[in-house]
Protein backbone atom coordinates (compact mmCIF):
# COMPACT_ATOMS: atom_id res chain seq x y z
CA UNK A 1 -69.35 25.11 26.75
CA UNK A 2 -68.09 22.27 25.63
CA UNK A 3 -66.98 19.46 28.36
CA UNK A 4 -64.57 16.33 27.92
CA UNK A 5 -65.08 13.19 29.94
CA UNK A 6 -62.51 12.46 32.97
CA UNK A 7 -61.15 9.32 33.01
CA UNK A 8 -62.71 6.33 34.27
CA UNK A 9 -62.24 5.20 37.79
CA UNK A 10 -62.55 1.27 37.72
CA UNK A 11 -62.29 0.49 41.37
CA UNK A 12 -64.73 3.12 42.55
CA UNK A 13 -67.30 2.88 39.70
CA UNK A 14 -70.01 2.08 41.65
CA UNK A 15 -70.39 0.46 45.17
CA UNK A 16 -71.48 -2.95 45.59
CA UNK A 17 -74.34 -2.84 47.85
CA UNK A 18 -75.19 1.10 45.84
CA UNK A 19 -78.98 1.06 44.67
CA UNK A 20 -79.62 2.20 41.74
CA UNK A 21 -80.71 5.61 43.05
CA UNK A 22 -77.42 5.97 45.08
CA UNK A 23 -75.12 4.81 41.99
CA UNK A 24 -73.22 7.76 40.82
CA UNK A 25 -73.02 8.32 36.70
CA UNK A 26 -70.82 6.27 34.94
CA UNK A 27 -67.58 8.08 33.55
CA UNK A 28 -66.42 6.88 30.04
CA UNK A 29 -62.81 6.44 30.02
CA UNK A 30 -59.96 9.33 28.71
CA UNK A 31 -59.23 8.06 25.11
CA UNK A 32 -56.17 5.52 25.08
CA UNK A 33 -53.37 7.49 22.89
CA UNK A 34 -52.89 5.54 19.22
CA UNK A 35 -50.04 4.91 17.15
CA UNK A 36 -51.03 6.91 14.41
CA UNK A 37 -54.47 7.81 14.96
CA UNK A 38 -56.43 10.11 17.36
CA UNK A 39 -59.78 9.51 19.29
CA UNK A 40 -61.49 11.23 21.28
CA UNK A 41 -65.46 12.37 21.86
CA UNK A 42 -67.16 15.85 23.45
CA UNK A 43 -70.05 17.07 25.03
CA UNK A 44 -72.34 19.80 25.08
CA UNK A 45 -74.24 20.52 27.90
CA UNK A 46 -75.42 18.63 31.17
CA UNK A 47 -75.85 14.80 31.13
CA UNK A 48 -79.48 14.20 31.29
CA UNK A 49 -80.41 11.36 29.22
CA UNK A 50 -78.61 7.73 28.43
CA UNK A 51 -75.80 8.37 26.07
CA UNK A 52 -72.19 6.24 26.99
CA UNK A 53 -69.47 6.59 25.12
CA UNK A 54 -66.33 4.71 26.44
CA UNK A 55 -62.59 3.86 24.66
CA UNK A 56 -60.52 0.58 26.00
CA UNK A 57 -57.47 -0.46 24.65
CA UNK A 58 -57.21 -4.39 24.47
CA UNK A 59 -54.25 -5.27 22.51
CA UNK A 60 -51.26 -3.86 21.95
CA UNK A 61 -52.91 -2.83 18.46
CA UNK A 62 -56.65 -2.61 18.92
CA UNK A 63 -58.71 0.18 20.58
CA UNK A 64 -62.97 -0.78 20.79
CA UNK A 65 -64.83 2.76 21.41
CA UNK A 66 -68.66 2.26 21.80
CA UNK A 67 -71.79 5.18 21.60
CA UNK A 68 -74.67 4.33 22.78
CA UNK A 69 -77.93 5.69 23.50
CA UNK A 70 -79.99 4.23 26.31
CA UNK A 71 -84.12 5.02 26.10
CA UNK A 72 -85.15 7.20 28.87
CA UNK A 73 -83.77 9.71 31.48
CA UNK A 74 -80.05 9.02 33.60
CA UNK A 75 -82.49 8.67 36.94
CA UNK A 76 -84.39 6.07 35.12
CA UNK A 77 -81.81 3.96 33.07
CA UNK A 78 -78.99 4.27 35.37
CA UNK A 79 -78.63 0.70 36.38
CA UNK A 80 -78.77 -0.54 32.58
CA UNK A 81 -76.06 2.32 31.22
CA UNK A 82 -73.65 1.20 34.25
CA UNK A 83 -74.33 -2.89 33.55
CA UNK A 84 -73.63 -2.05 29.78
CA UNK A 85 -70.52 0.12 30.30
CA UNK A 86 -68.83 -3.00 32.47
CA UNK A 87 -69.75 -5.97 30.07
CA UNK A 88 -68.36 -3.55 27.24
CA UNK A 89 -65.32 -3.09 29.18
CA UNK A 90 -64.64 -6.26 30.94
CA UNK A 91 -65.97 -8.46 27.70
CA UNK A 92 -63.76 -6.46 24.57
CA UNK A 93 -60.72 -7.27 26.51
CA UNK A 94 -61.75 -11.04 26.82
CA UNK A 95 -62.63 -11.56 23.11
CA UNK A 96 -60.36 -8.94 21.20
CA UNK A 97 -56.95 -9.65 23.33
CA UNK A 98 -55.41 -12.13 21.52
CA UNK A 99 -52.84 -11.65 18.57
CA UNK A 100 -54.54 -13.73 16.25
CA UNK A 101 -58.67 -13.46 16.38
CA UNK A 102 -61.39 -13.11 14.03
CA UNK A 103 -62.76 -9.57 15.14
CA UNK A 104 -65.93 -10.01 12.68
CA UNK A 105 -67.06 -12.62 15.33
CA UNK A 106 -65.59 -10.88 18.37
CA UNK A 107 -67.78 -7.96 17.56
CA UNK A 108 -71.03 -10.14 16.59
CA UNK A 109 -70.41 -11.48 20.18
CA UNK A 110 -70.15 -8.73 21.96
CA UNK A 111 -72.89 -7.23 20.21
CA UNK A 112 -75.39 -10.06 21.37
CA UNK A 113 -73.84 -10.03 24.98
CA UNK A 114 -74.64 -6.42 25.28
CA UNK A 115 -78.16 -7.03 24.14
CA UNK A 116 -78.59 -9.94 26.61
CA UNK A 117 -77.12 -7.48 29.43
CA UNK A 118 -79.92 -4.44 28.40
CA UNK A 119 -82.71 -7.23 28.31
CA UNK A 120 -81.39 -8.35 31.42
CA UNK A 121 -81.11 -5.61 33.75
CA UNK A 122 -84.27 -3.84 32.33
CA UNK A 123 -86.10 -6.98 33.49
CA UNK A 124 -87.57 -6.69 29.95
CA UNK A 125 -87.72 -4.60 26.68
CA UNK A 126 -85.47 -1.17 26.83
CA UNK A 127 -84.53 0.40 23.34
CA UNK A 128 -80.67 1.10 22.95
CA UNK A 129 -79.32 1.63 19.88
CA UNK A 130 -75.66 1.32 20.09
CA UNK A 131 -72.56 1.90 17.65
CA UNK A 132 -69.68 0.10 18.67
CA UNK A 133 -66.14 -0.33 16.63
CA UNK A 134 -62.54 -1.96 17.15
CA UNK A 135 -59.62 0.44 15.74
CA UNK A 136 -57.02 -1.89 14.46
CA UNK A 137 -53.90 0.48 14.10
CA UNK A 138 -51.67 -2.25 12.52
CA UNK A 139 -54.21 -2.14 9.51
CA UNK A 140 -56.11 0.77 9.65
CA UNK A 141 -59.05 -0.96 9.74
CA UNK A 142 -62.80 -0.47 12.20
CA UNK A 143 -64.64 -3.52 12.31
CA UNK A 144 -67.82 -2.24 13.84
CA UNK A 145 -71.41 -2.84 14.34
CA UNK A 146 -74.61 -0.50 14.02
CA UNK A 147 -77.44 -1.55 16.06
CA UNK A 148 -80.19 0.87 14.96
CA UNK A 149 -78.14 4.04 15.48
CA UNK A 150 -77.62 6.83 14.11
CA UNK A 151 -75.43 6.59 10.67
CA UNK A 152 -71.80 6.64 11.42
CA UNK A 153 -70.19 9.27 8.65
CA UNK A 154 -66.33 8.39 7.27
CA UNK A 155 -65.00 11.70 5.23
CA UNK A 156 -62.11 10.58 3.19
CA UNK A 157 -60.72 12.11 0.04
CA UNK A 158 -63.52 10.79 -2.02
CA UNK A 159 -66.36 12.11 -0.17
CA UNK A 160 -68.23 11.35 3.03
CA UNK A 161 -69.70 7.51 3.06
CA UNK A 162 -72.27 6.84 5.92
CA UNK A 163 -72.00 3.22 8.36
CA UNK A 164 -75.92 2.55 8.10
CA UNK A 165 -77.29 0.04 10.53
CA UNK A 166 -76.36 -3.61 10.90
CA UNK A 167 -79.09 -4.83 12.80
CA UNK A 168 -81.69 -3.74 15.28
CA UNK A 169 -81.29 -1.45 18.62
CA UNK A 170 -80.26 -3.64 21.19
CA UNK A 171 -82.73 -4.51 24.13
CA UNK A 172 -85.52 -5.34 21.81
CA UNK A 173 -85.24 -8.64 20.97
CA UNK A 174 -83.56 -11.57 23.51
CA UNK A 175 -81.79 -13.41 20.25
CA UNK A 176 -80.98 -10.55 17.69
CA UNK A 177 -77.79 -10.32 16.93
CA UNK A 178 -76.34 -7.27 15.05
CA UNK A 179 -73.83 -7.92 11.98
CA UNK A 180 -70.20 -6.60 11.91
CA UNK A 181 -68.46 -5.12 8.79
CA UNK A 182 -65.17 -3.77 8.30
CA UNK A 183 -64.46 -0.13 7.29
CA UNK A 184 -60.77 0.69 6.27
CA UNK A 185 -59.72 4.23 6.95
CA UNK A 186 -57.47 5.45 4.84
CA UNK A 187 -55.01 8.40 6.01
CA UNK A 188 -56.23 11.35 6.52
CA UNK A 189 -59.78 9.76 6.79
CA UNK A 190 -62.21 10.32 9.69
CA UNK A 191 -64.86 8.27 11.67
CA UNK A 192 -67.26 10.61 13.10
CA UNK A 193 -70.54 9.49 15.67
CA UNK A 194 -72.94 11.44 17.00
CA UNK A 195 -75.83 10.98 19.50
CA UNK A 196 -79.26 10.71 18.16
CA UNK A 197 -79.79 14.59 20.29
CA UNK A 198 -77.27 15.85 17.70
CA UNK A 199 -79.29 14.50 15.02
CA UNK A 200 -82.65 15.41 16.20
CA UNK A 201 -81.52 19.38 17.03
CA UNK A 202 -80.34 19.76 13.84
CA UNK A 203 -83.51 18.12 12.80
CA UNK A 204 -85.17 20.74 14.16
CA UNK A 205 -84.08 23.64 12.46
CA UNK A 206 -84.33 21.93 9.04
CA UNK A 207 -86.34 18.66 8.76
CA UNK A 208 -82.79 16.81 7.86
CA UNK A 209 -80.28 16.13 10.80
CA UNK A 210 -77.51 14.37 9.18
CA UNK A 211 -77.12 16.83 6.14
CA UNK A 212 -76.01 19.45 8.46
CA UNK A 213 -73.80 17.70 10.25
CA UNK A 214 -72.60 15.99 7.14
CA UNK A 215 -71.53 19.47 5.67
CA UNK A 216 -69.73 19.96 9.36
CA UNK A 217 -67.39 17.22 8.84
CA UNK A 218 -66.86 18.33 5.46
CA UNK A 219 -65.66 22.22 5.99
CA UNK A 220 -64.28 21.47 9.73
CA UNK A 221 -60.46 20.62 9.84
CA UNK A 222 -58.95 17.45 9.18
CA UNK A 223 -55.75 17.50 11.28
CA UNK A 224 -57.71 17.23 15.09
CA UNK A 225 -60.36 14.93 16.27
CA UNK A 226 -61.13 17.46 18.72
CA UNK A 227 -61.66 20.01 16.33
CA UNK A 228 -64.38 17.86 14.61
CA UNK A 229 -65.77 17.34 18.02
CA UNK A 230 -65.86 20.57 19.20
CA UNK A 231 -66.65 21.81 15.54
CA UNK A 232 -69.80 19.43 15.29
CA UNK A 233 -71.72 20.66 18.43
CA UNK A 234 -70.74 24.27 18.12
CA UNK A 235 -72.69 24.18 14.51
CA UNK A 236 -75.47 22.69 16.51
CA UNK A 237 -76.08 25.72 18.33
CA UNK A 238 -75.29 27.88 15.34
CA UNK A 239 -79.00 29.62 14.44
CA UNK A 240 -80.86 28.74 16.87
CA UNK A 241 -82.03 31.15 19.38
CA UNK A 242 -82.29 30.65 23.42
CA UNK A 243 -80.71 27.16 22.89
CA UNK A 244 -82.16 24.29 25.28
CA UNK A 245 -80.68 21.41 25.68
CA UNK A 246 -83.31 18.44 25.46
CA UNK A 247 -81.39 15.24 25.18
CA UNK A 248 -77.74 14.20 25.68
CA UNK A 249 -75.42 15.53 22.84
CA UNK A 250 -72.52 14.07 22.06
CA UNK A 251 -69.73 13.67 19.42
CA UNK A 252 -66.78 10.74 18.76
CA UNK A 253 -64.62 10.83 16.16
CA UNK A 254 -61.64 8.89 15.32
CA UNK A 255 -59.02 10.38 12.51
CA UNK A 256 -56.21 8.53 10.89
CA UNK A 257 -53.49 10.64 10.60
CA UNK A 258 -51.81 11.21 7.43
CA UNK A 259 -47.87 10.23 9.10
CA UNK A 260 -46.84 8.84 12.24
């Protein structure tokens, strides 16, 4: 069955004085309604590993929405996914706020603050690749970076396009600093991310994980983000007998609608 995430609660995220062992899971947030747009992500299965996905708006026009996949098990990486999920939060509200602001360098910033926080808290190297975008619905624009994840896949009416990676996973390297681009979506387009378990199930059955879920986006319904959600993760049970779930799986998409 498939399971949505509730919403966030900020003042009881984690206690103070918690160790990491007593911390509970962190809780991405409900996605923020958009003026002419829809977001929203889905999951199949129980939370075992580190995927986060999380939606903030920060302006009266921009909505940031992050997925990313933190190496190792929840009981392991626990302290790291939590650390992330608040300097995502607290830090894409101080840089993306403003009316006027370069979100190119916003992004490249928060991108190399979220490395420095892995690095940080891991007390060393930790692998998380991480795909994280700003919505502006003013433009219809995502300026987003790809730090070793998996692709990110726009359908439009020309085709599906993939978001390859920008720079390395975060955590590796103290100084690396992932590049931003800027996708426009035009309407009726969709942004679709999935978690590197969606990729390597699908994987399984046929050597390729992205062509399957590639031809997903392309037959599934265009009018519903939670249709392409729910219609992703369904197809990766589709075939495959006595499914087991092995890693996190998890889908976020964000569709432009054709009219406000």
């Amino acid at each position: 069955m498939l399971s949505f995430s509730p919403p966030l609660d900020t003042m009881g995220l984690f206690r103070r004085n918690a160790t990491v062992a007593e911390a509970p899971e962190p809780k991405p947030a409900e996605a923020p309604a958009l003026n002419g747009a829809e977001l929203a992500a889905a999951s199949l299965g129980e939370r075992r590993g580190g995927d986060l996905h999380d939606f903030l708006r920060v302006s009266p026009h921009r909505v940031v929405f992050g997925l990313l996949d933190v190496a190792g098990r929840l009981e392991q990486n626990r302290a790291i996914v939590i650390a992330v999920q608040q300097v995502f939060r607290s830090l894409s509200v101080e840089l993306l706020a403003a009316d006027e602001v370069n979100e190119s360098d916003a992004m490249v910033e928060l991108g190399l603050q979220l490395n420095r926080t892995v690095m940080q808290t891991a007390k060393g190297v930790h692998s998380c690749p991480a795909f994280a975008g700003c919505y502006d619905e003013s433009l219809g624009t995502v300026c987003y970076f790809n730090a070793g994840h998996t692709h990110g896949l726009v359908r439009d009416r020309t085709g599906i396009s993939e978001l390859t990676a920008t720079g390395l996973p975060l955590g590796l390297f103290s100084h690396a600093i992932p590049d931003a681009q800027v996708v426009a979506l035009e309407p009726g387009a969709a942004l679709l991310l999935v978690s590197r378990g969606v990729v390597e199930a699908e994987a399984g059955k046929d050597g390729n994980g992205l062509e399957p879920i590639k031809e997903s986006l392309r037959i599934i319904a265009a009018n519903s983000v939670q249709s392409i959600c729910d219609g992703v993760l369904e197809a990766v049970k589709s075939g495959v007998p006595h499914f087991k779930l092995h890693n996190d799986l998890t889908a976020l998409a964000l569709l432009r609608k054709t009219s406000n």
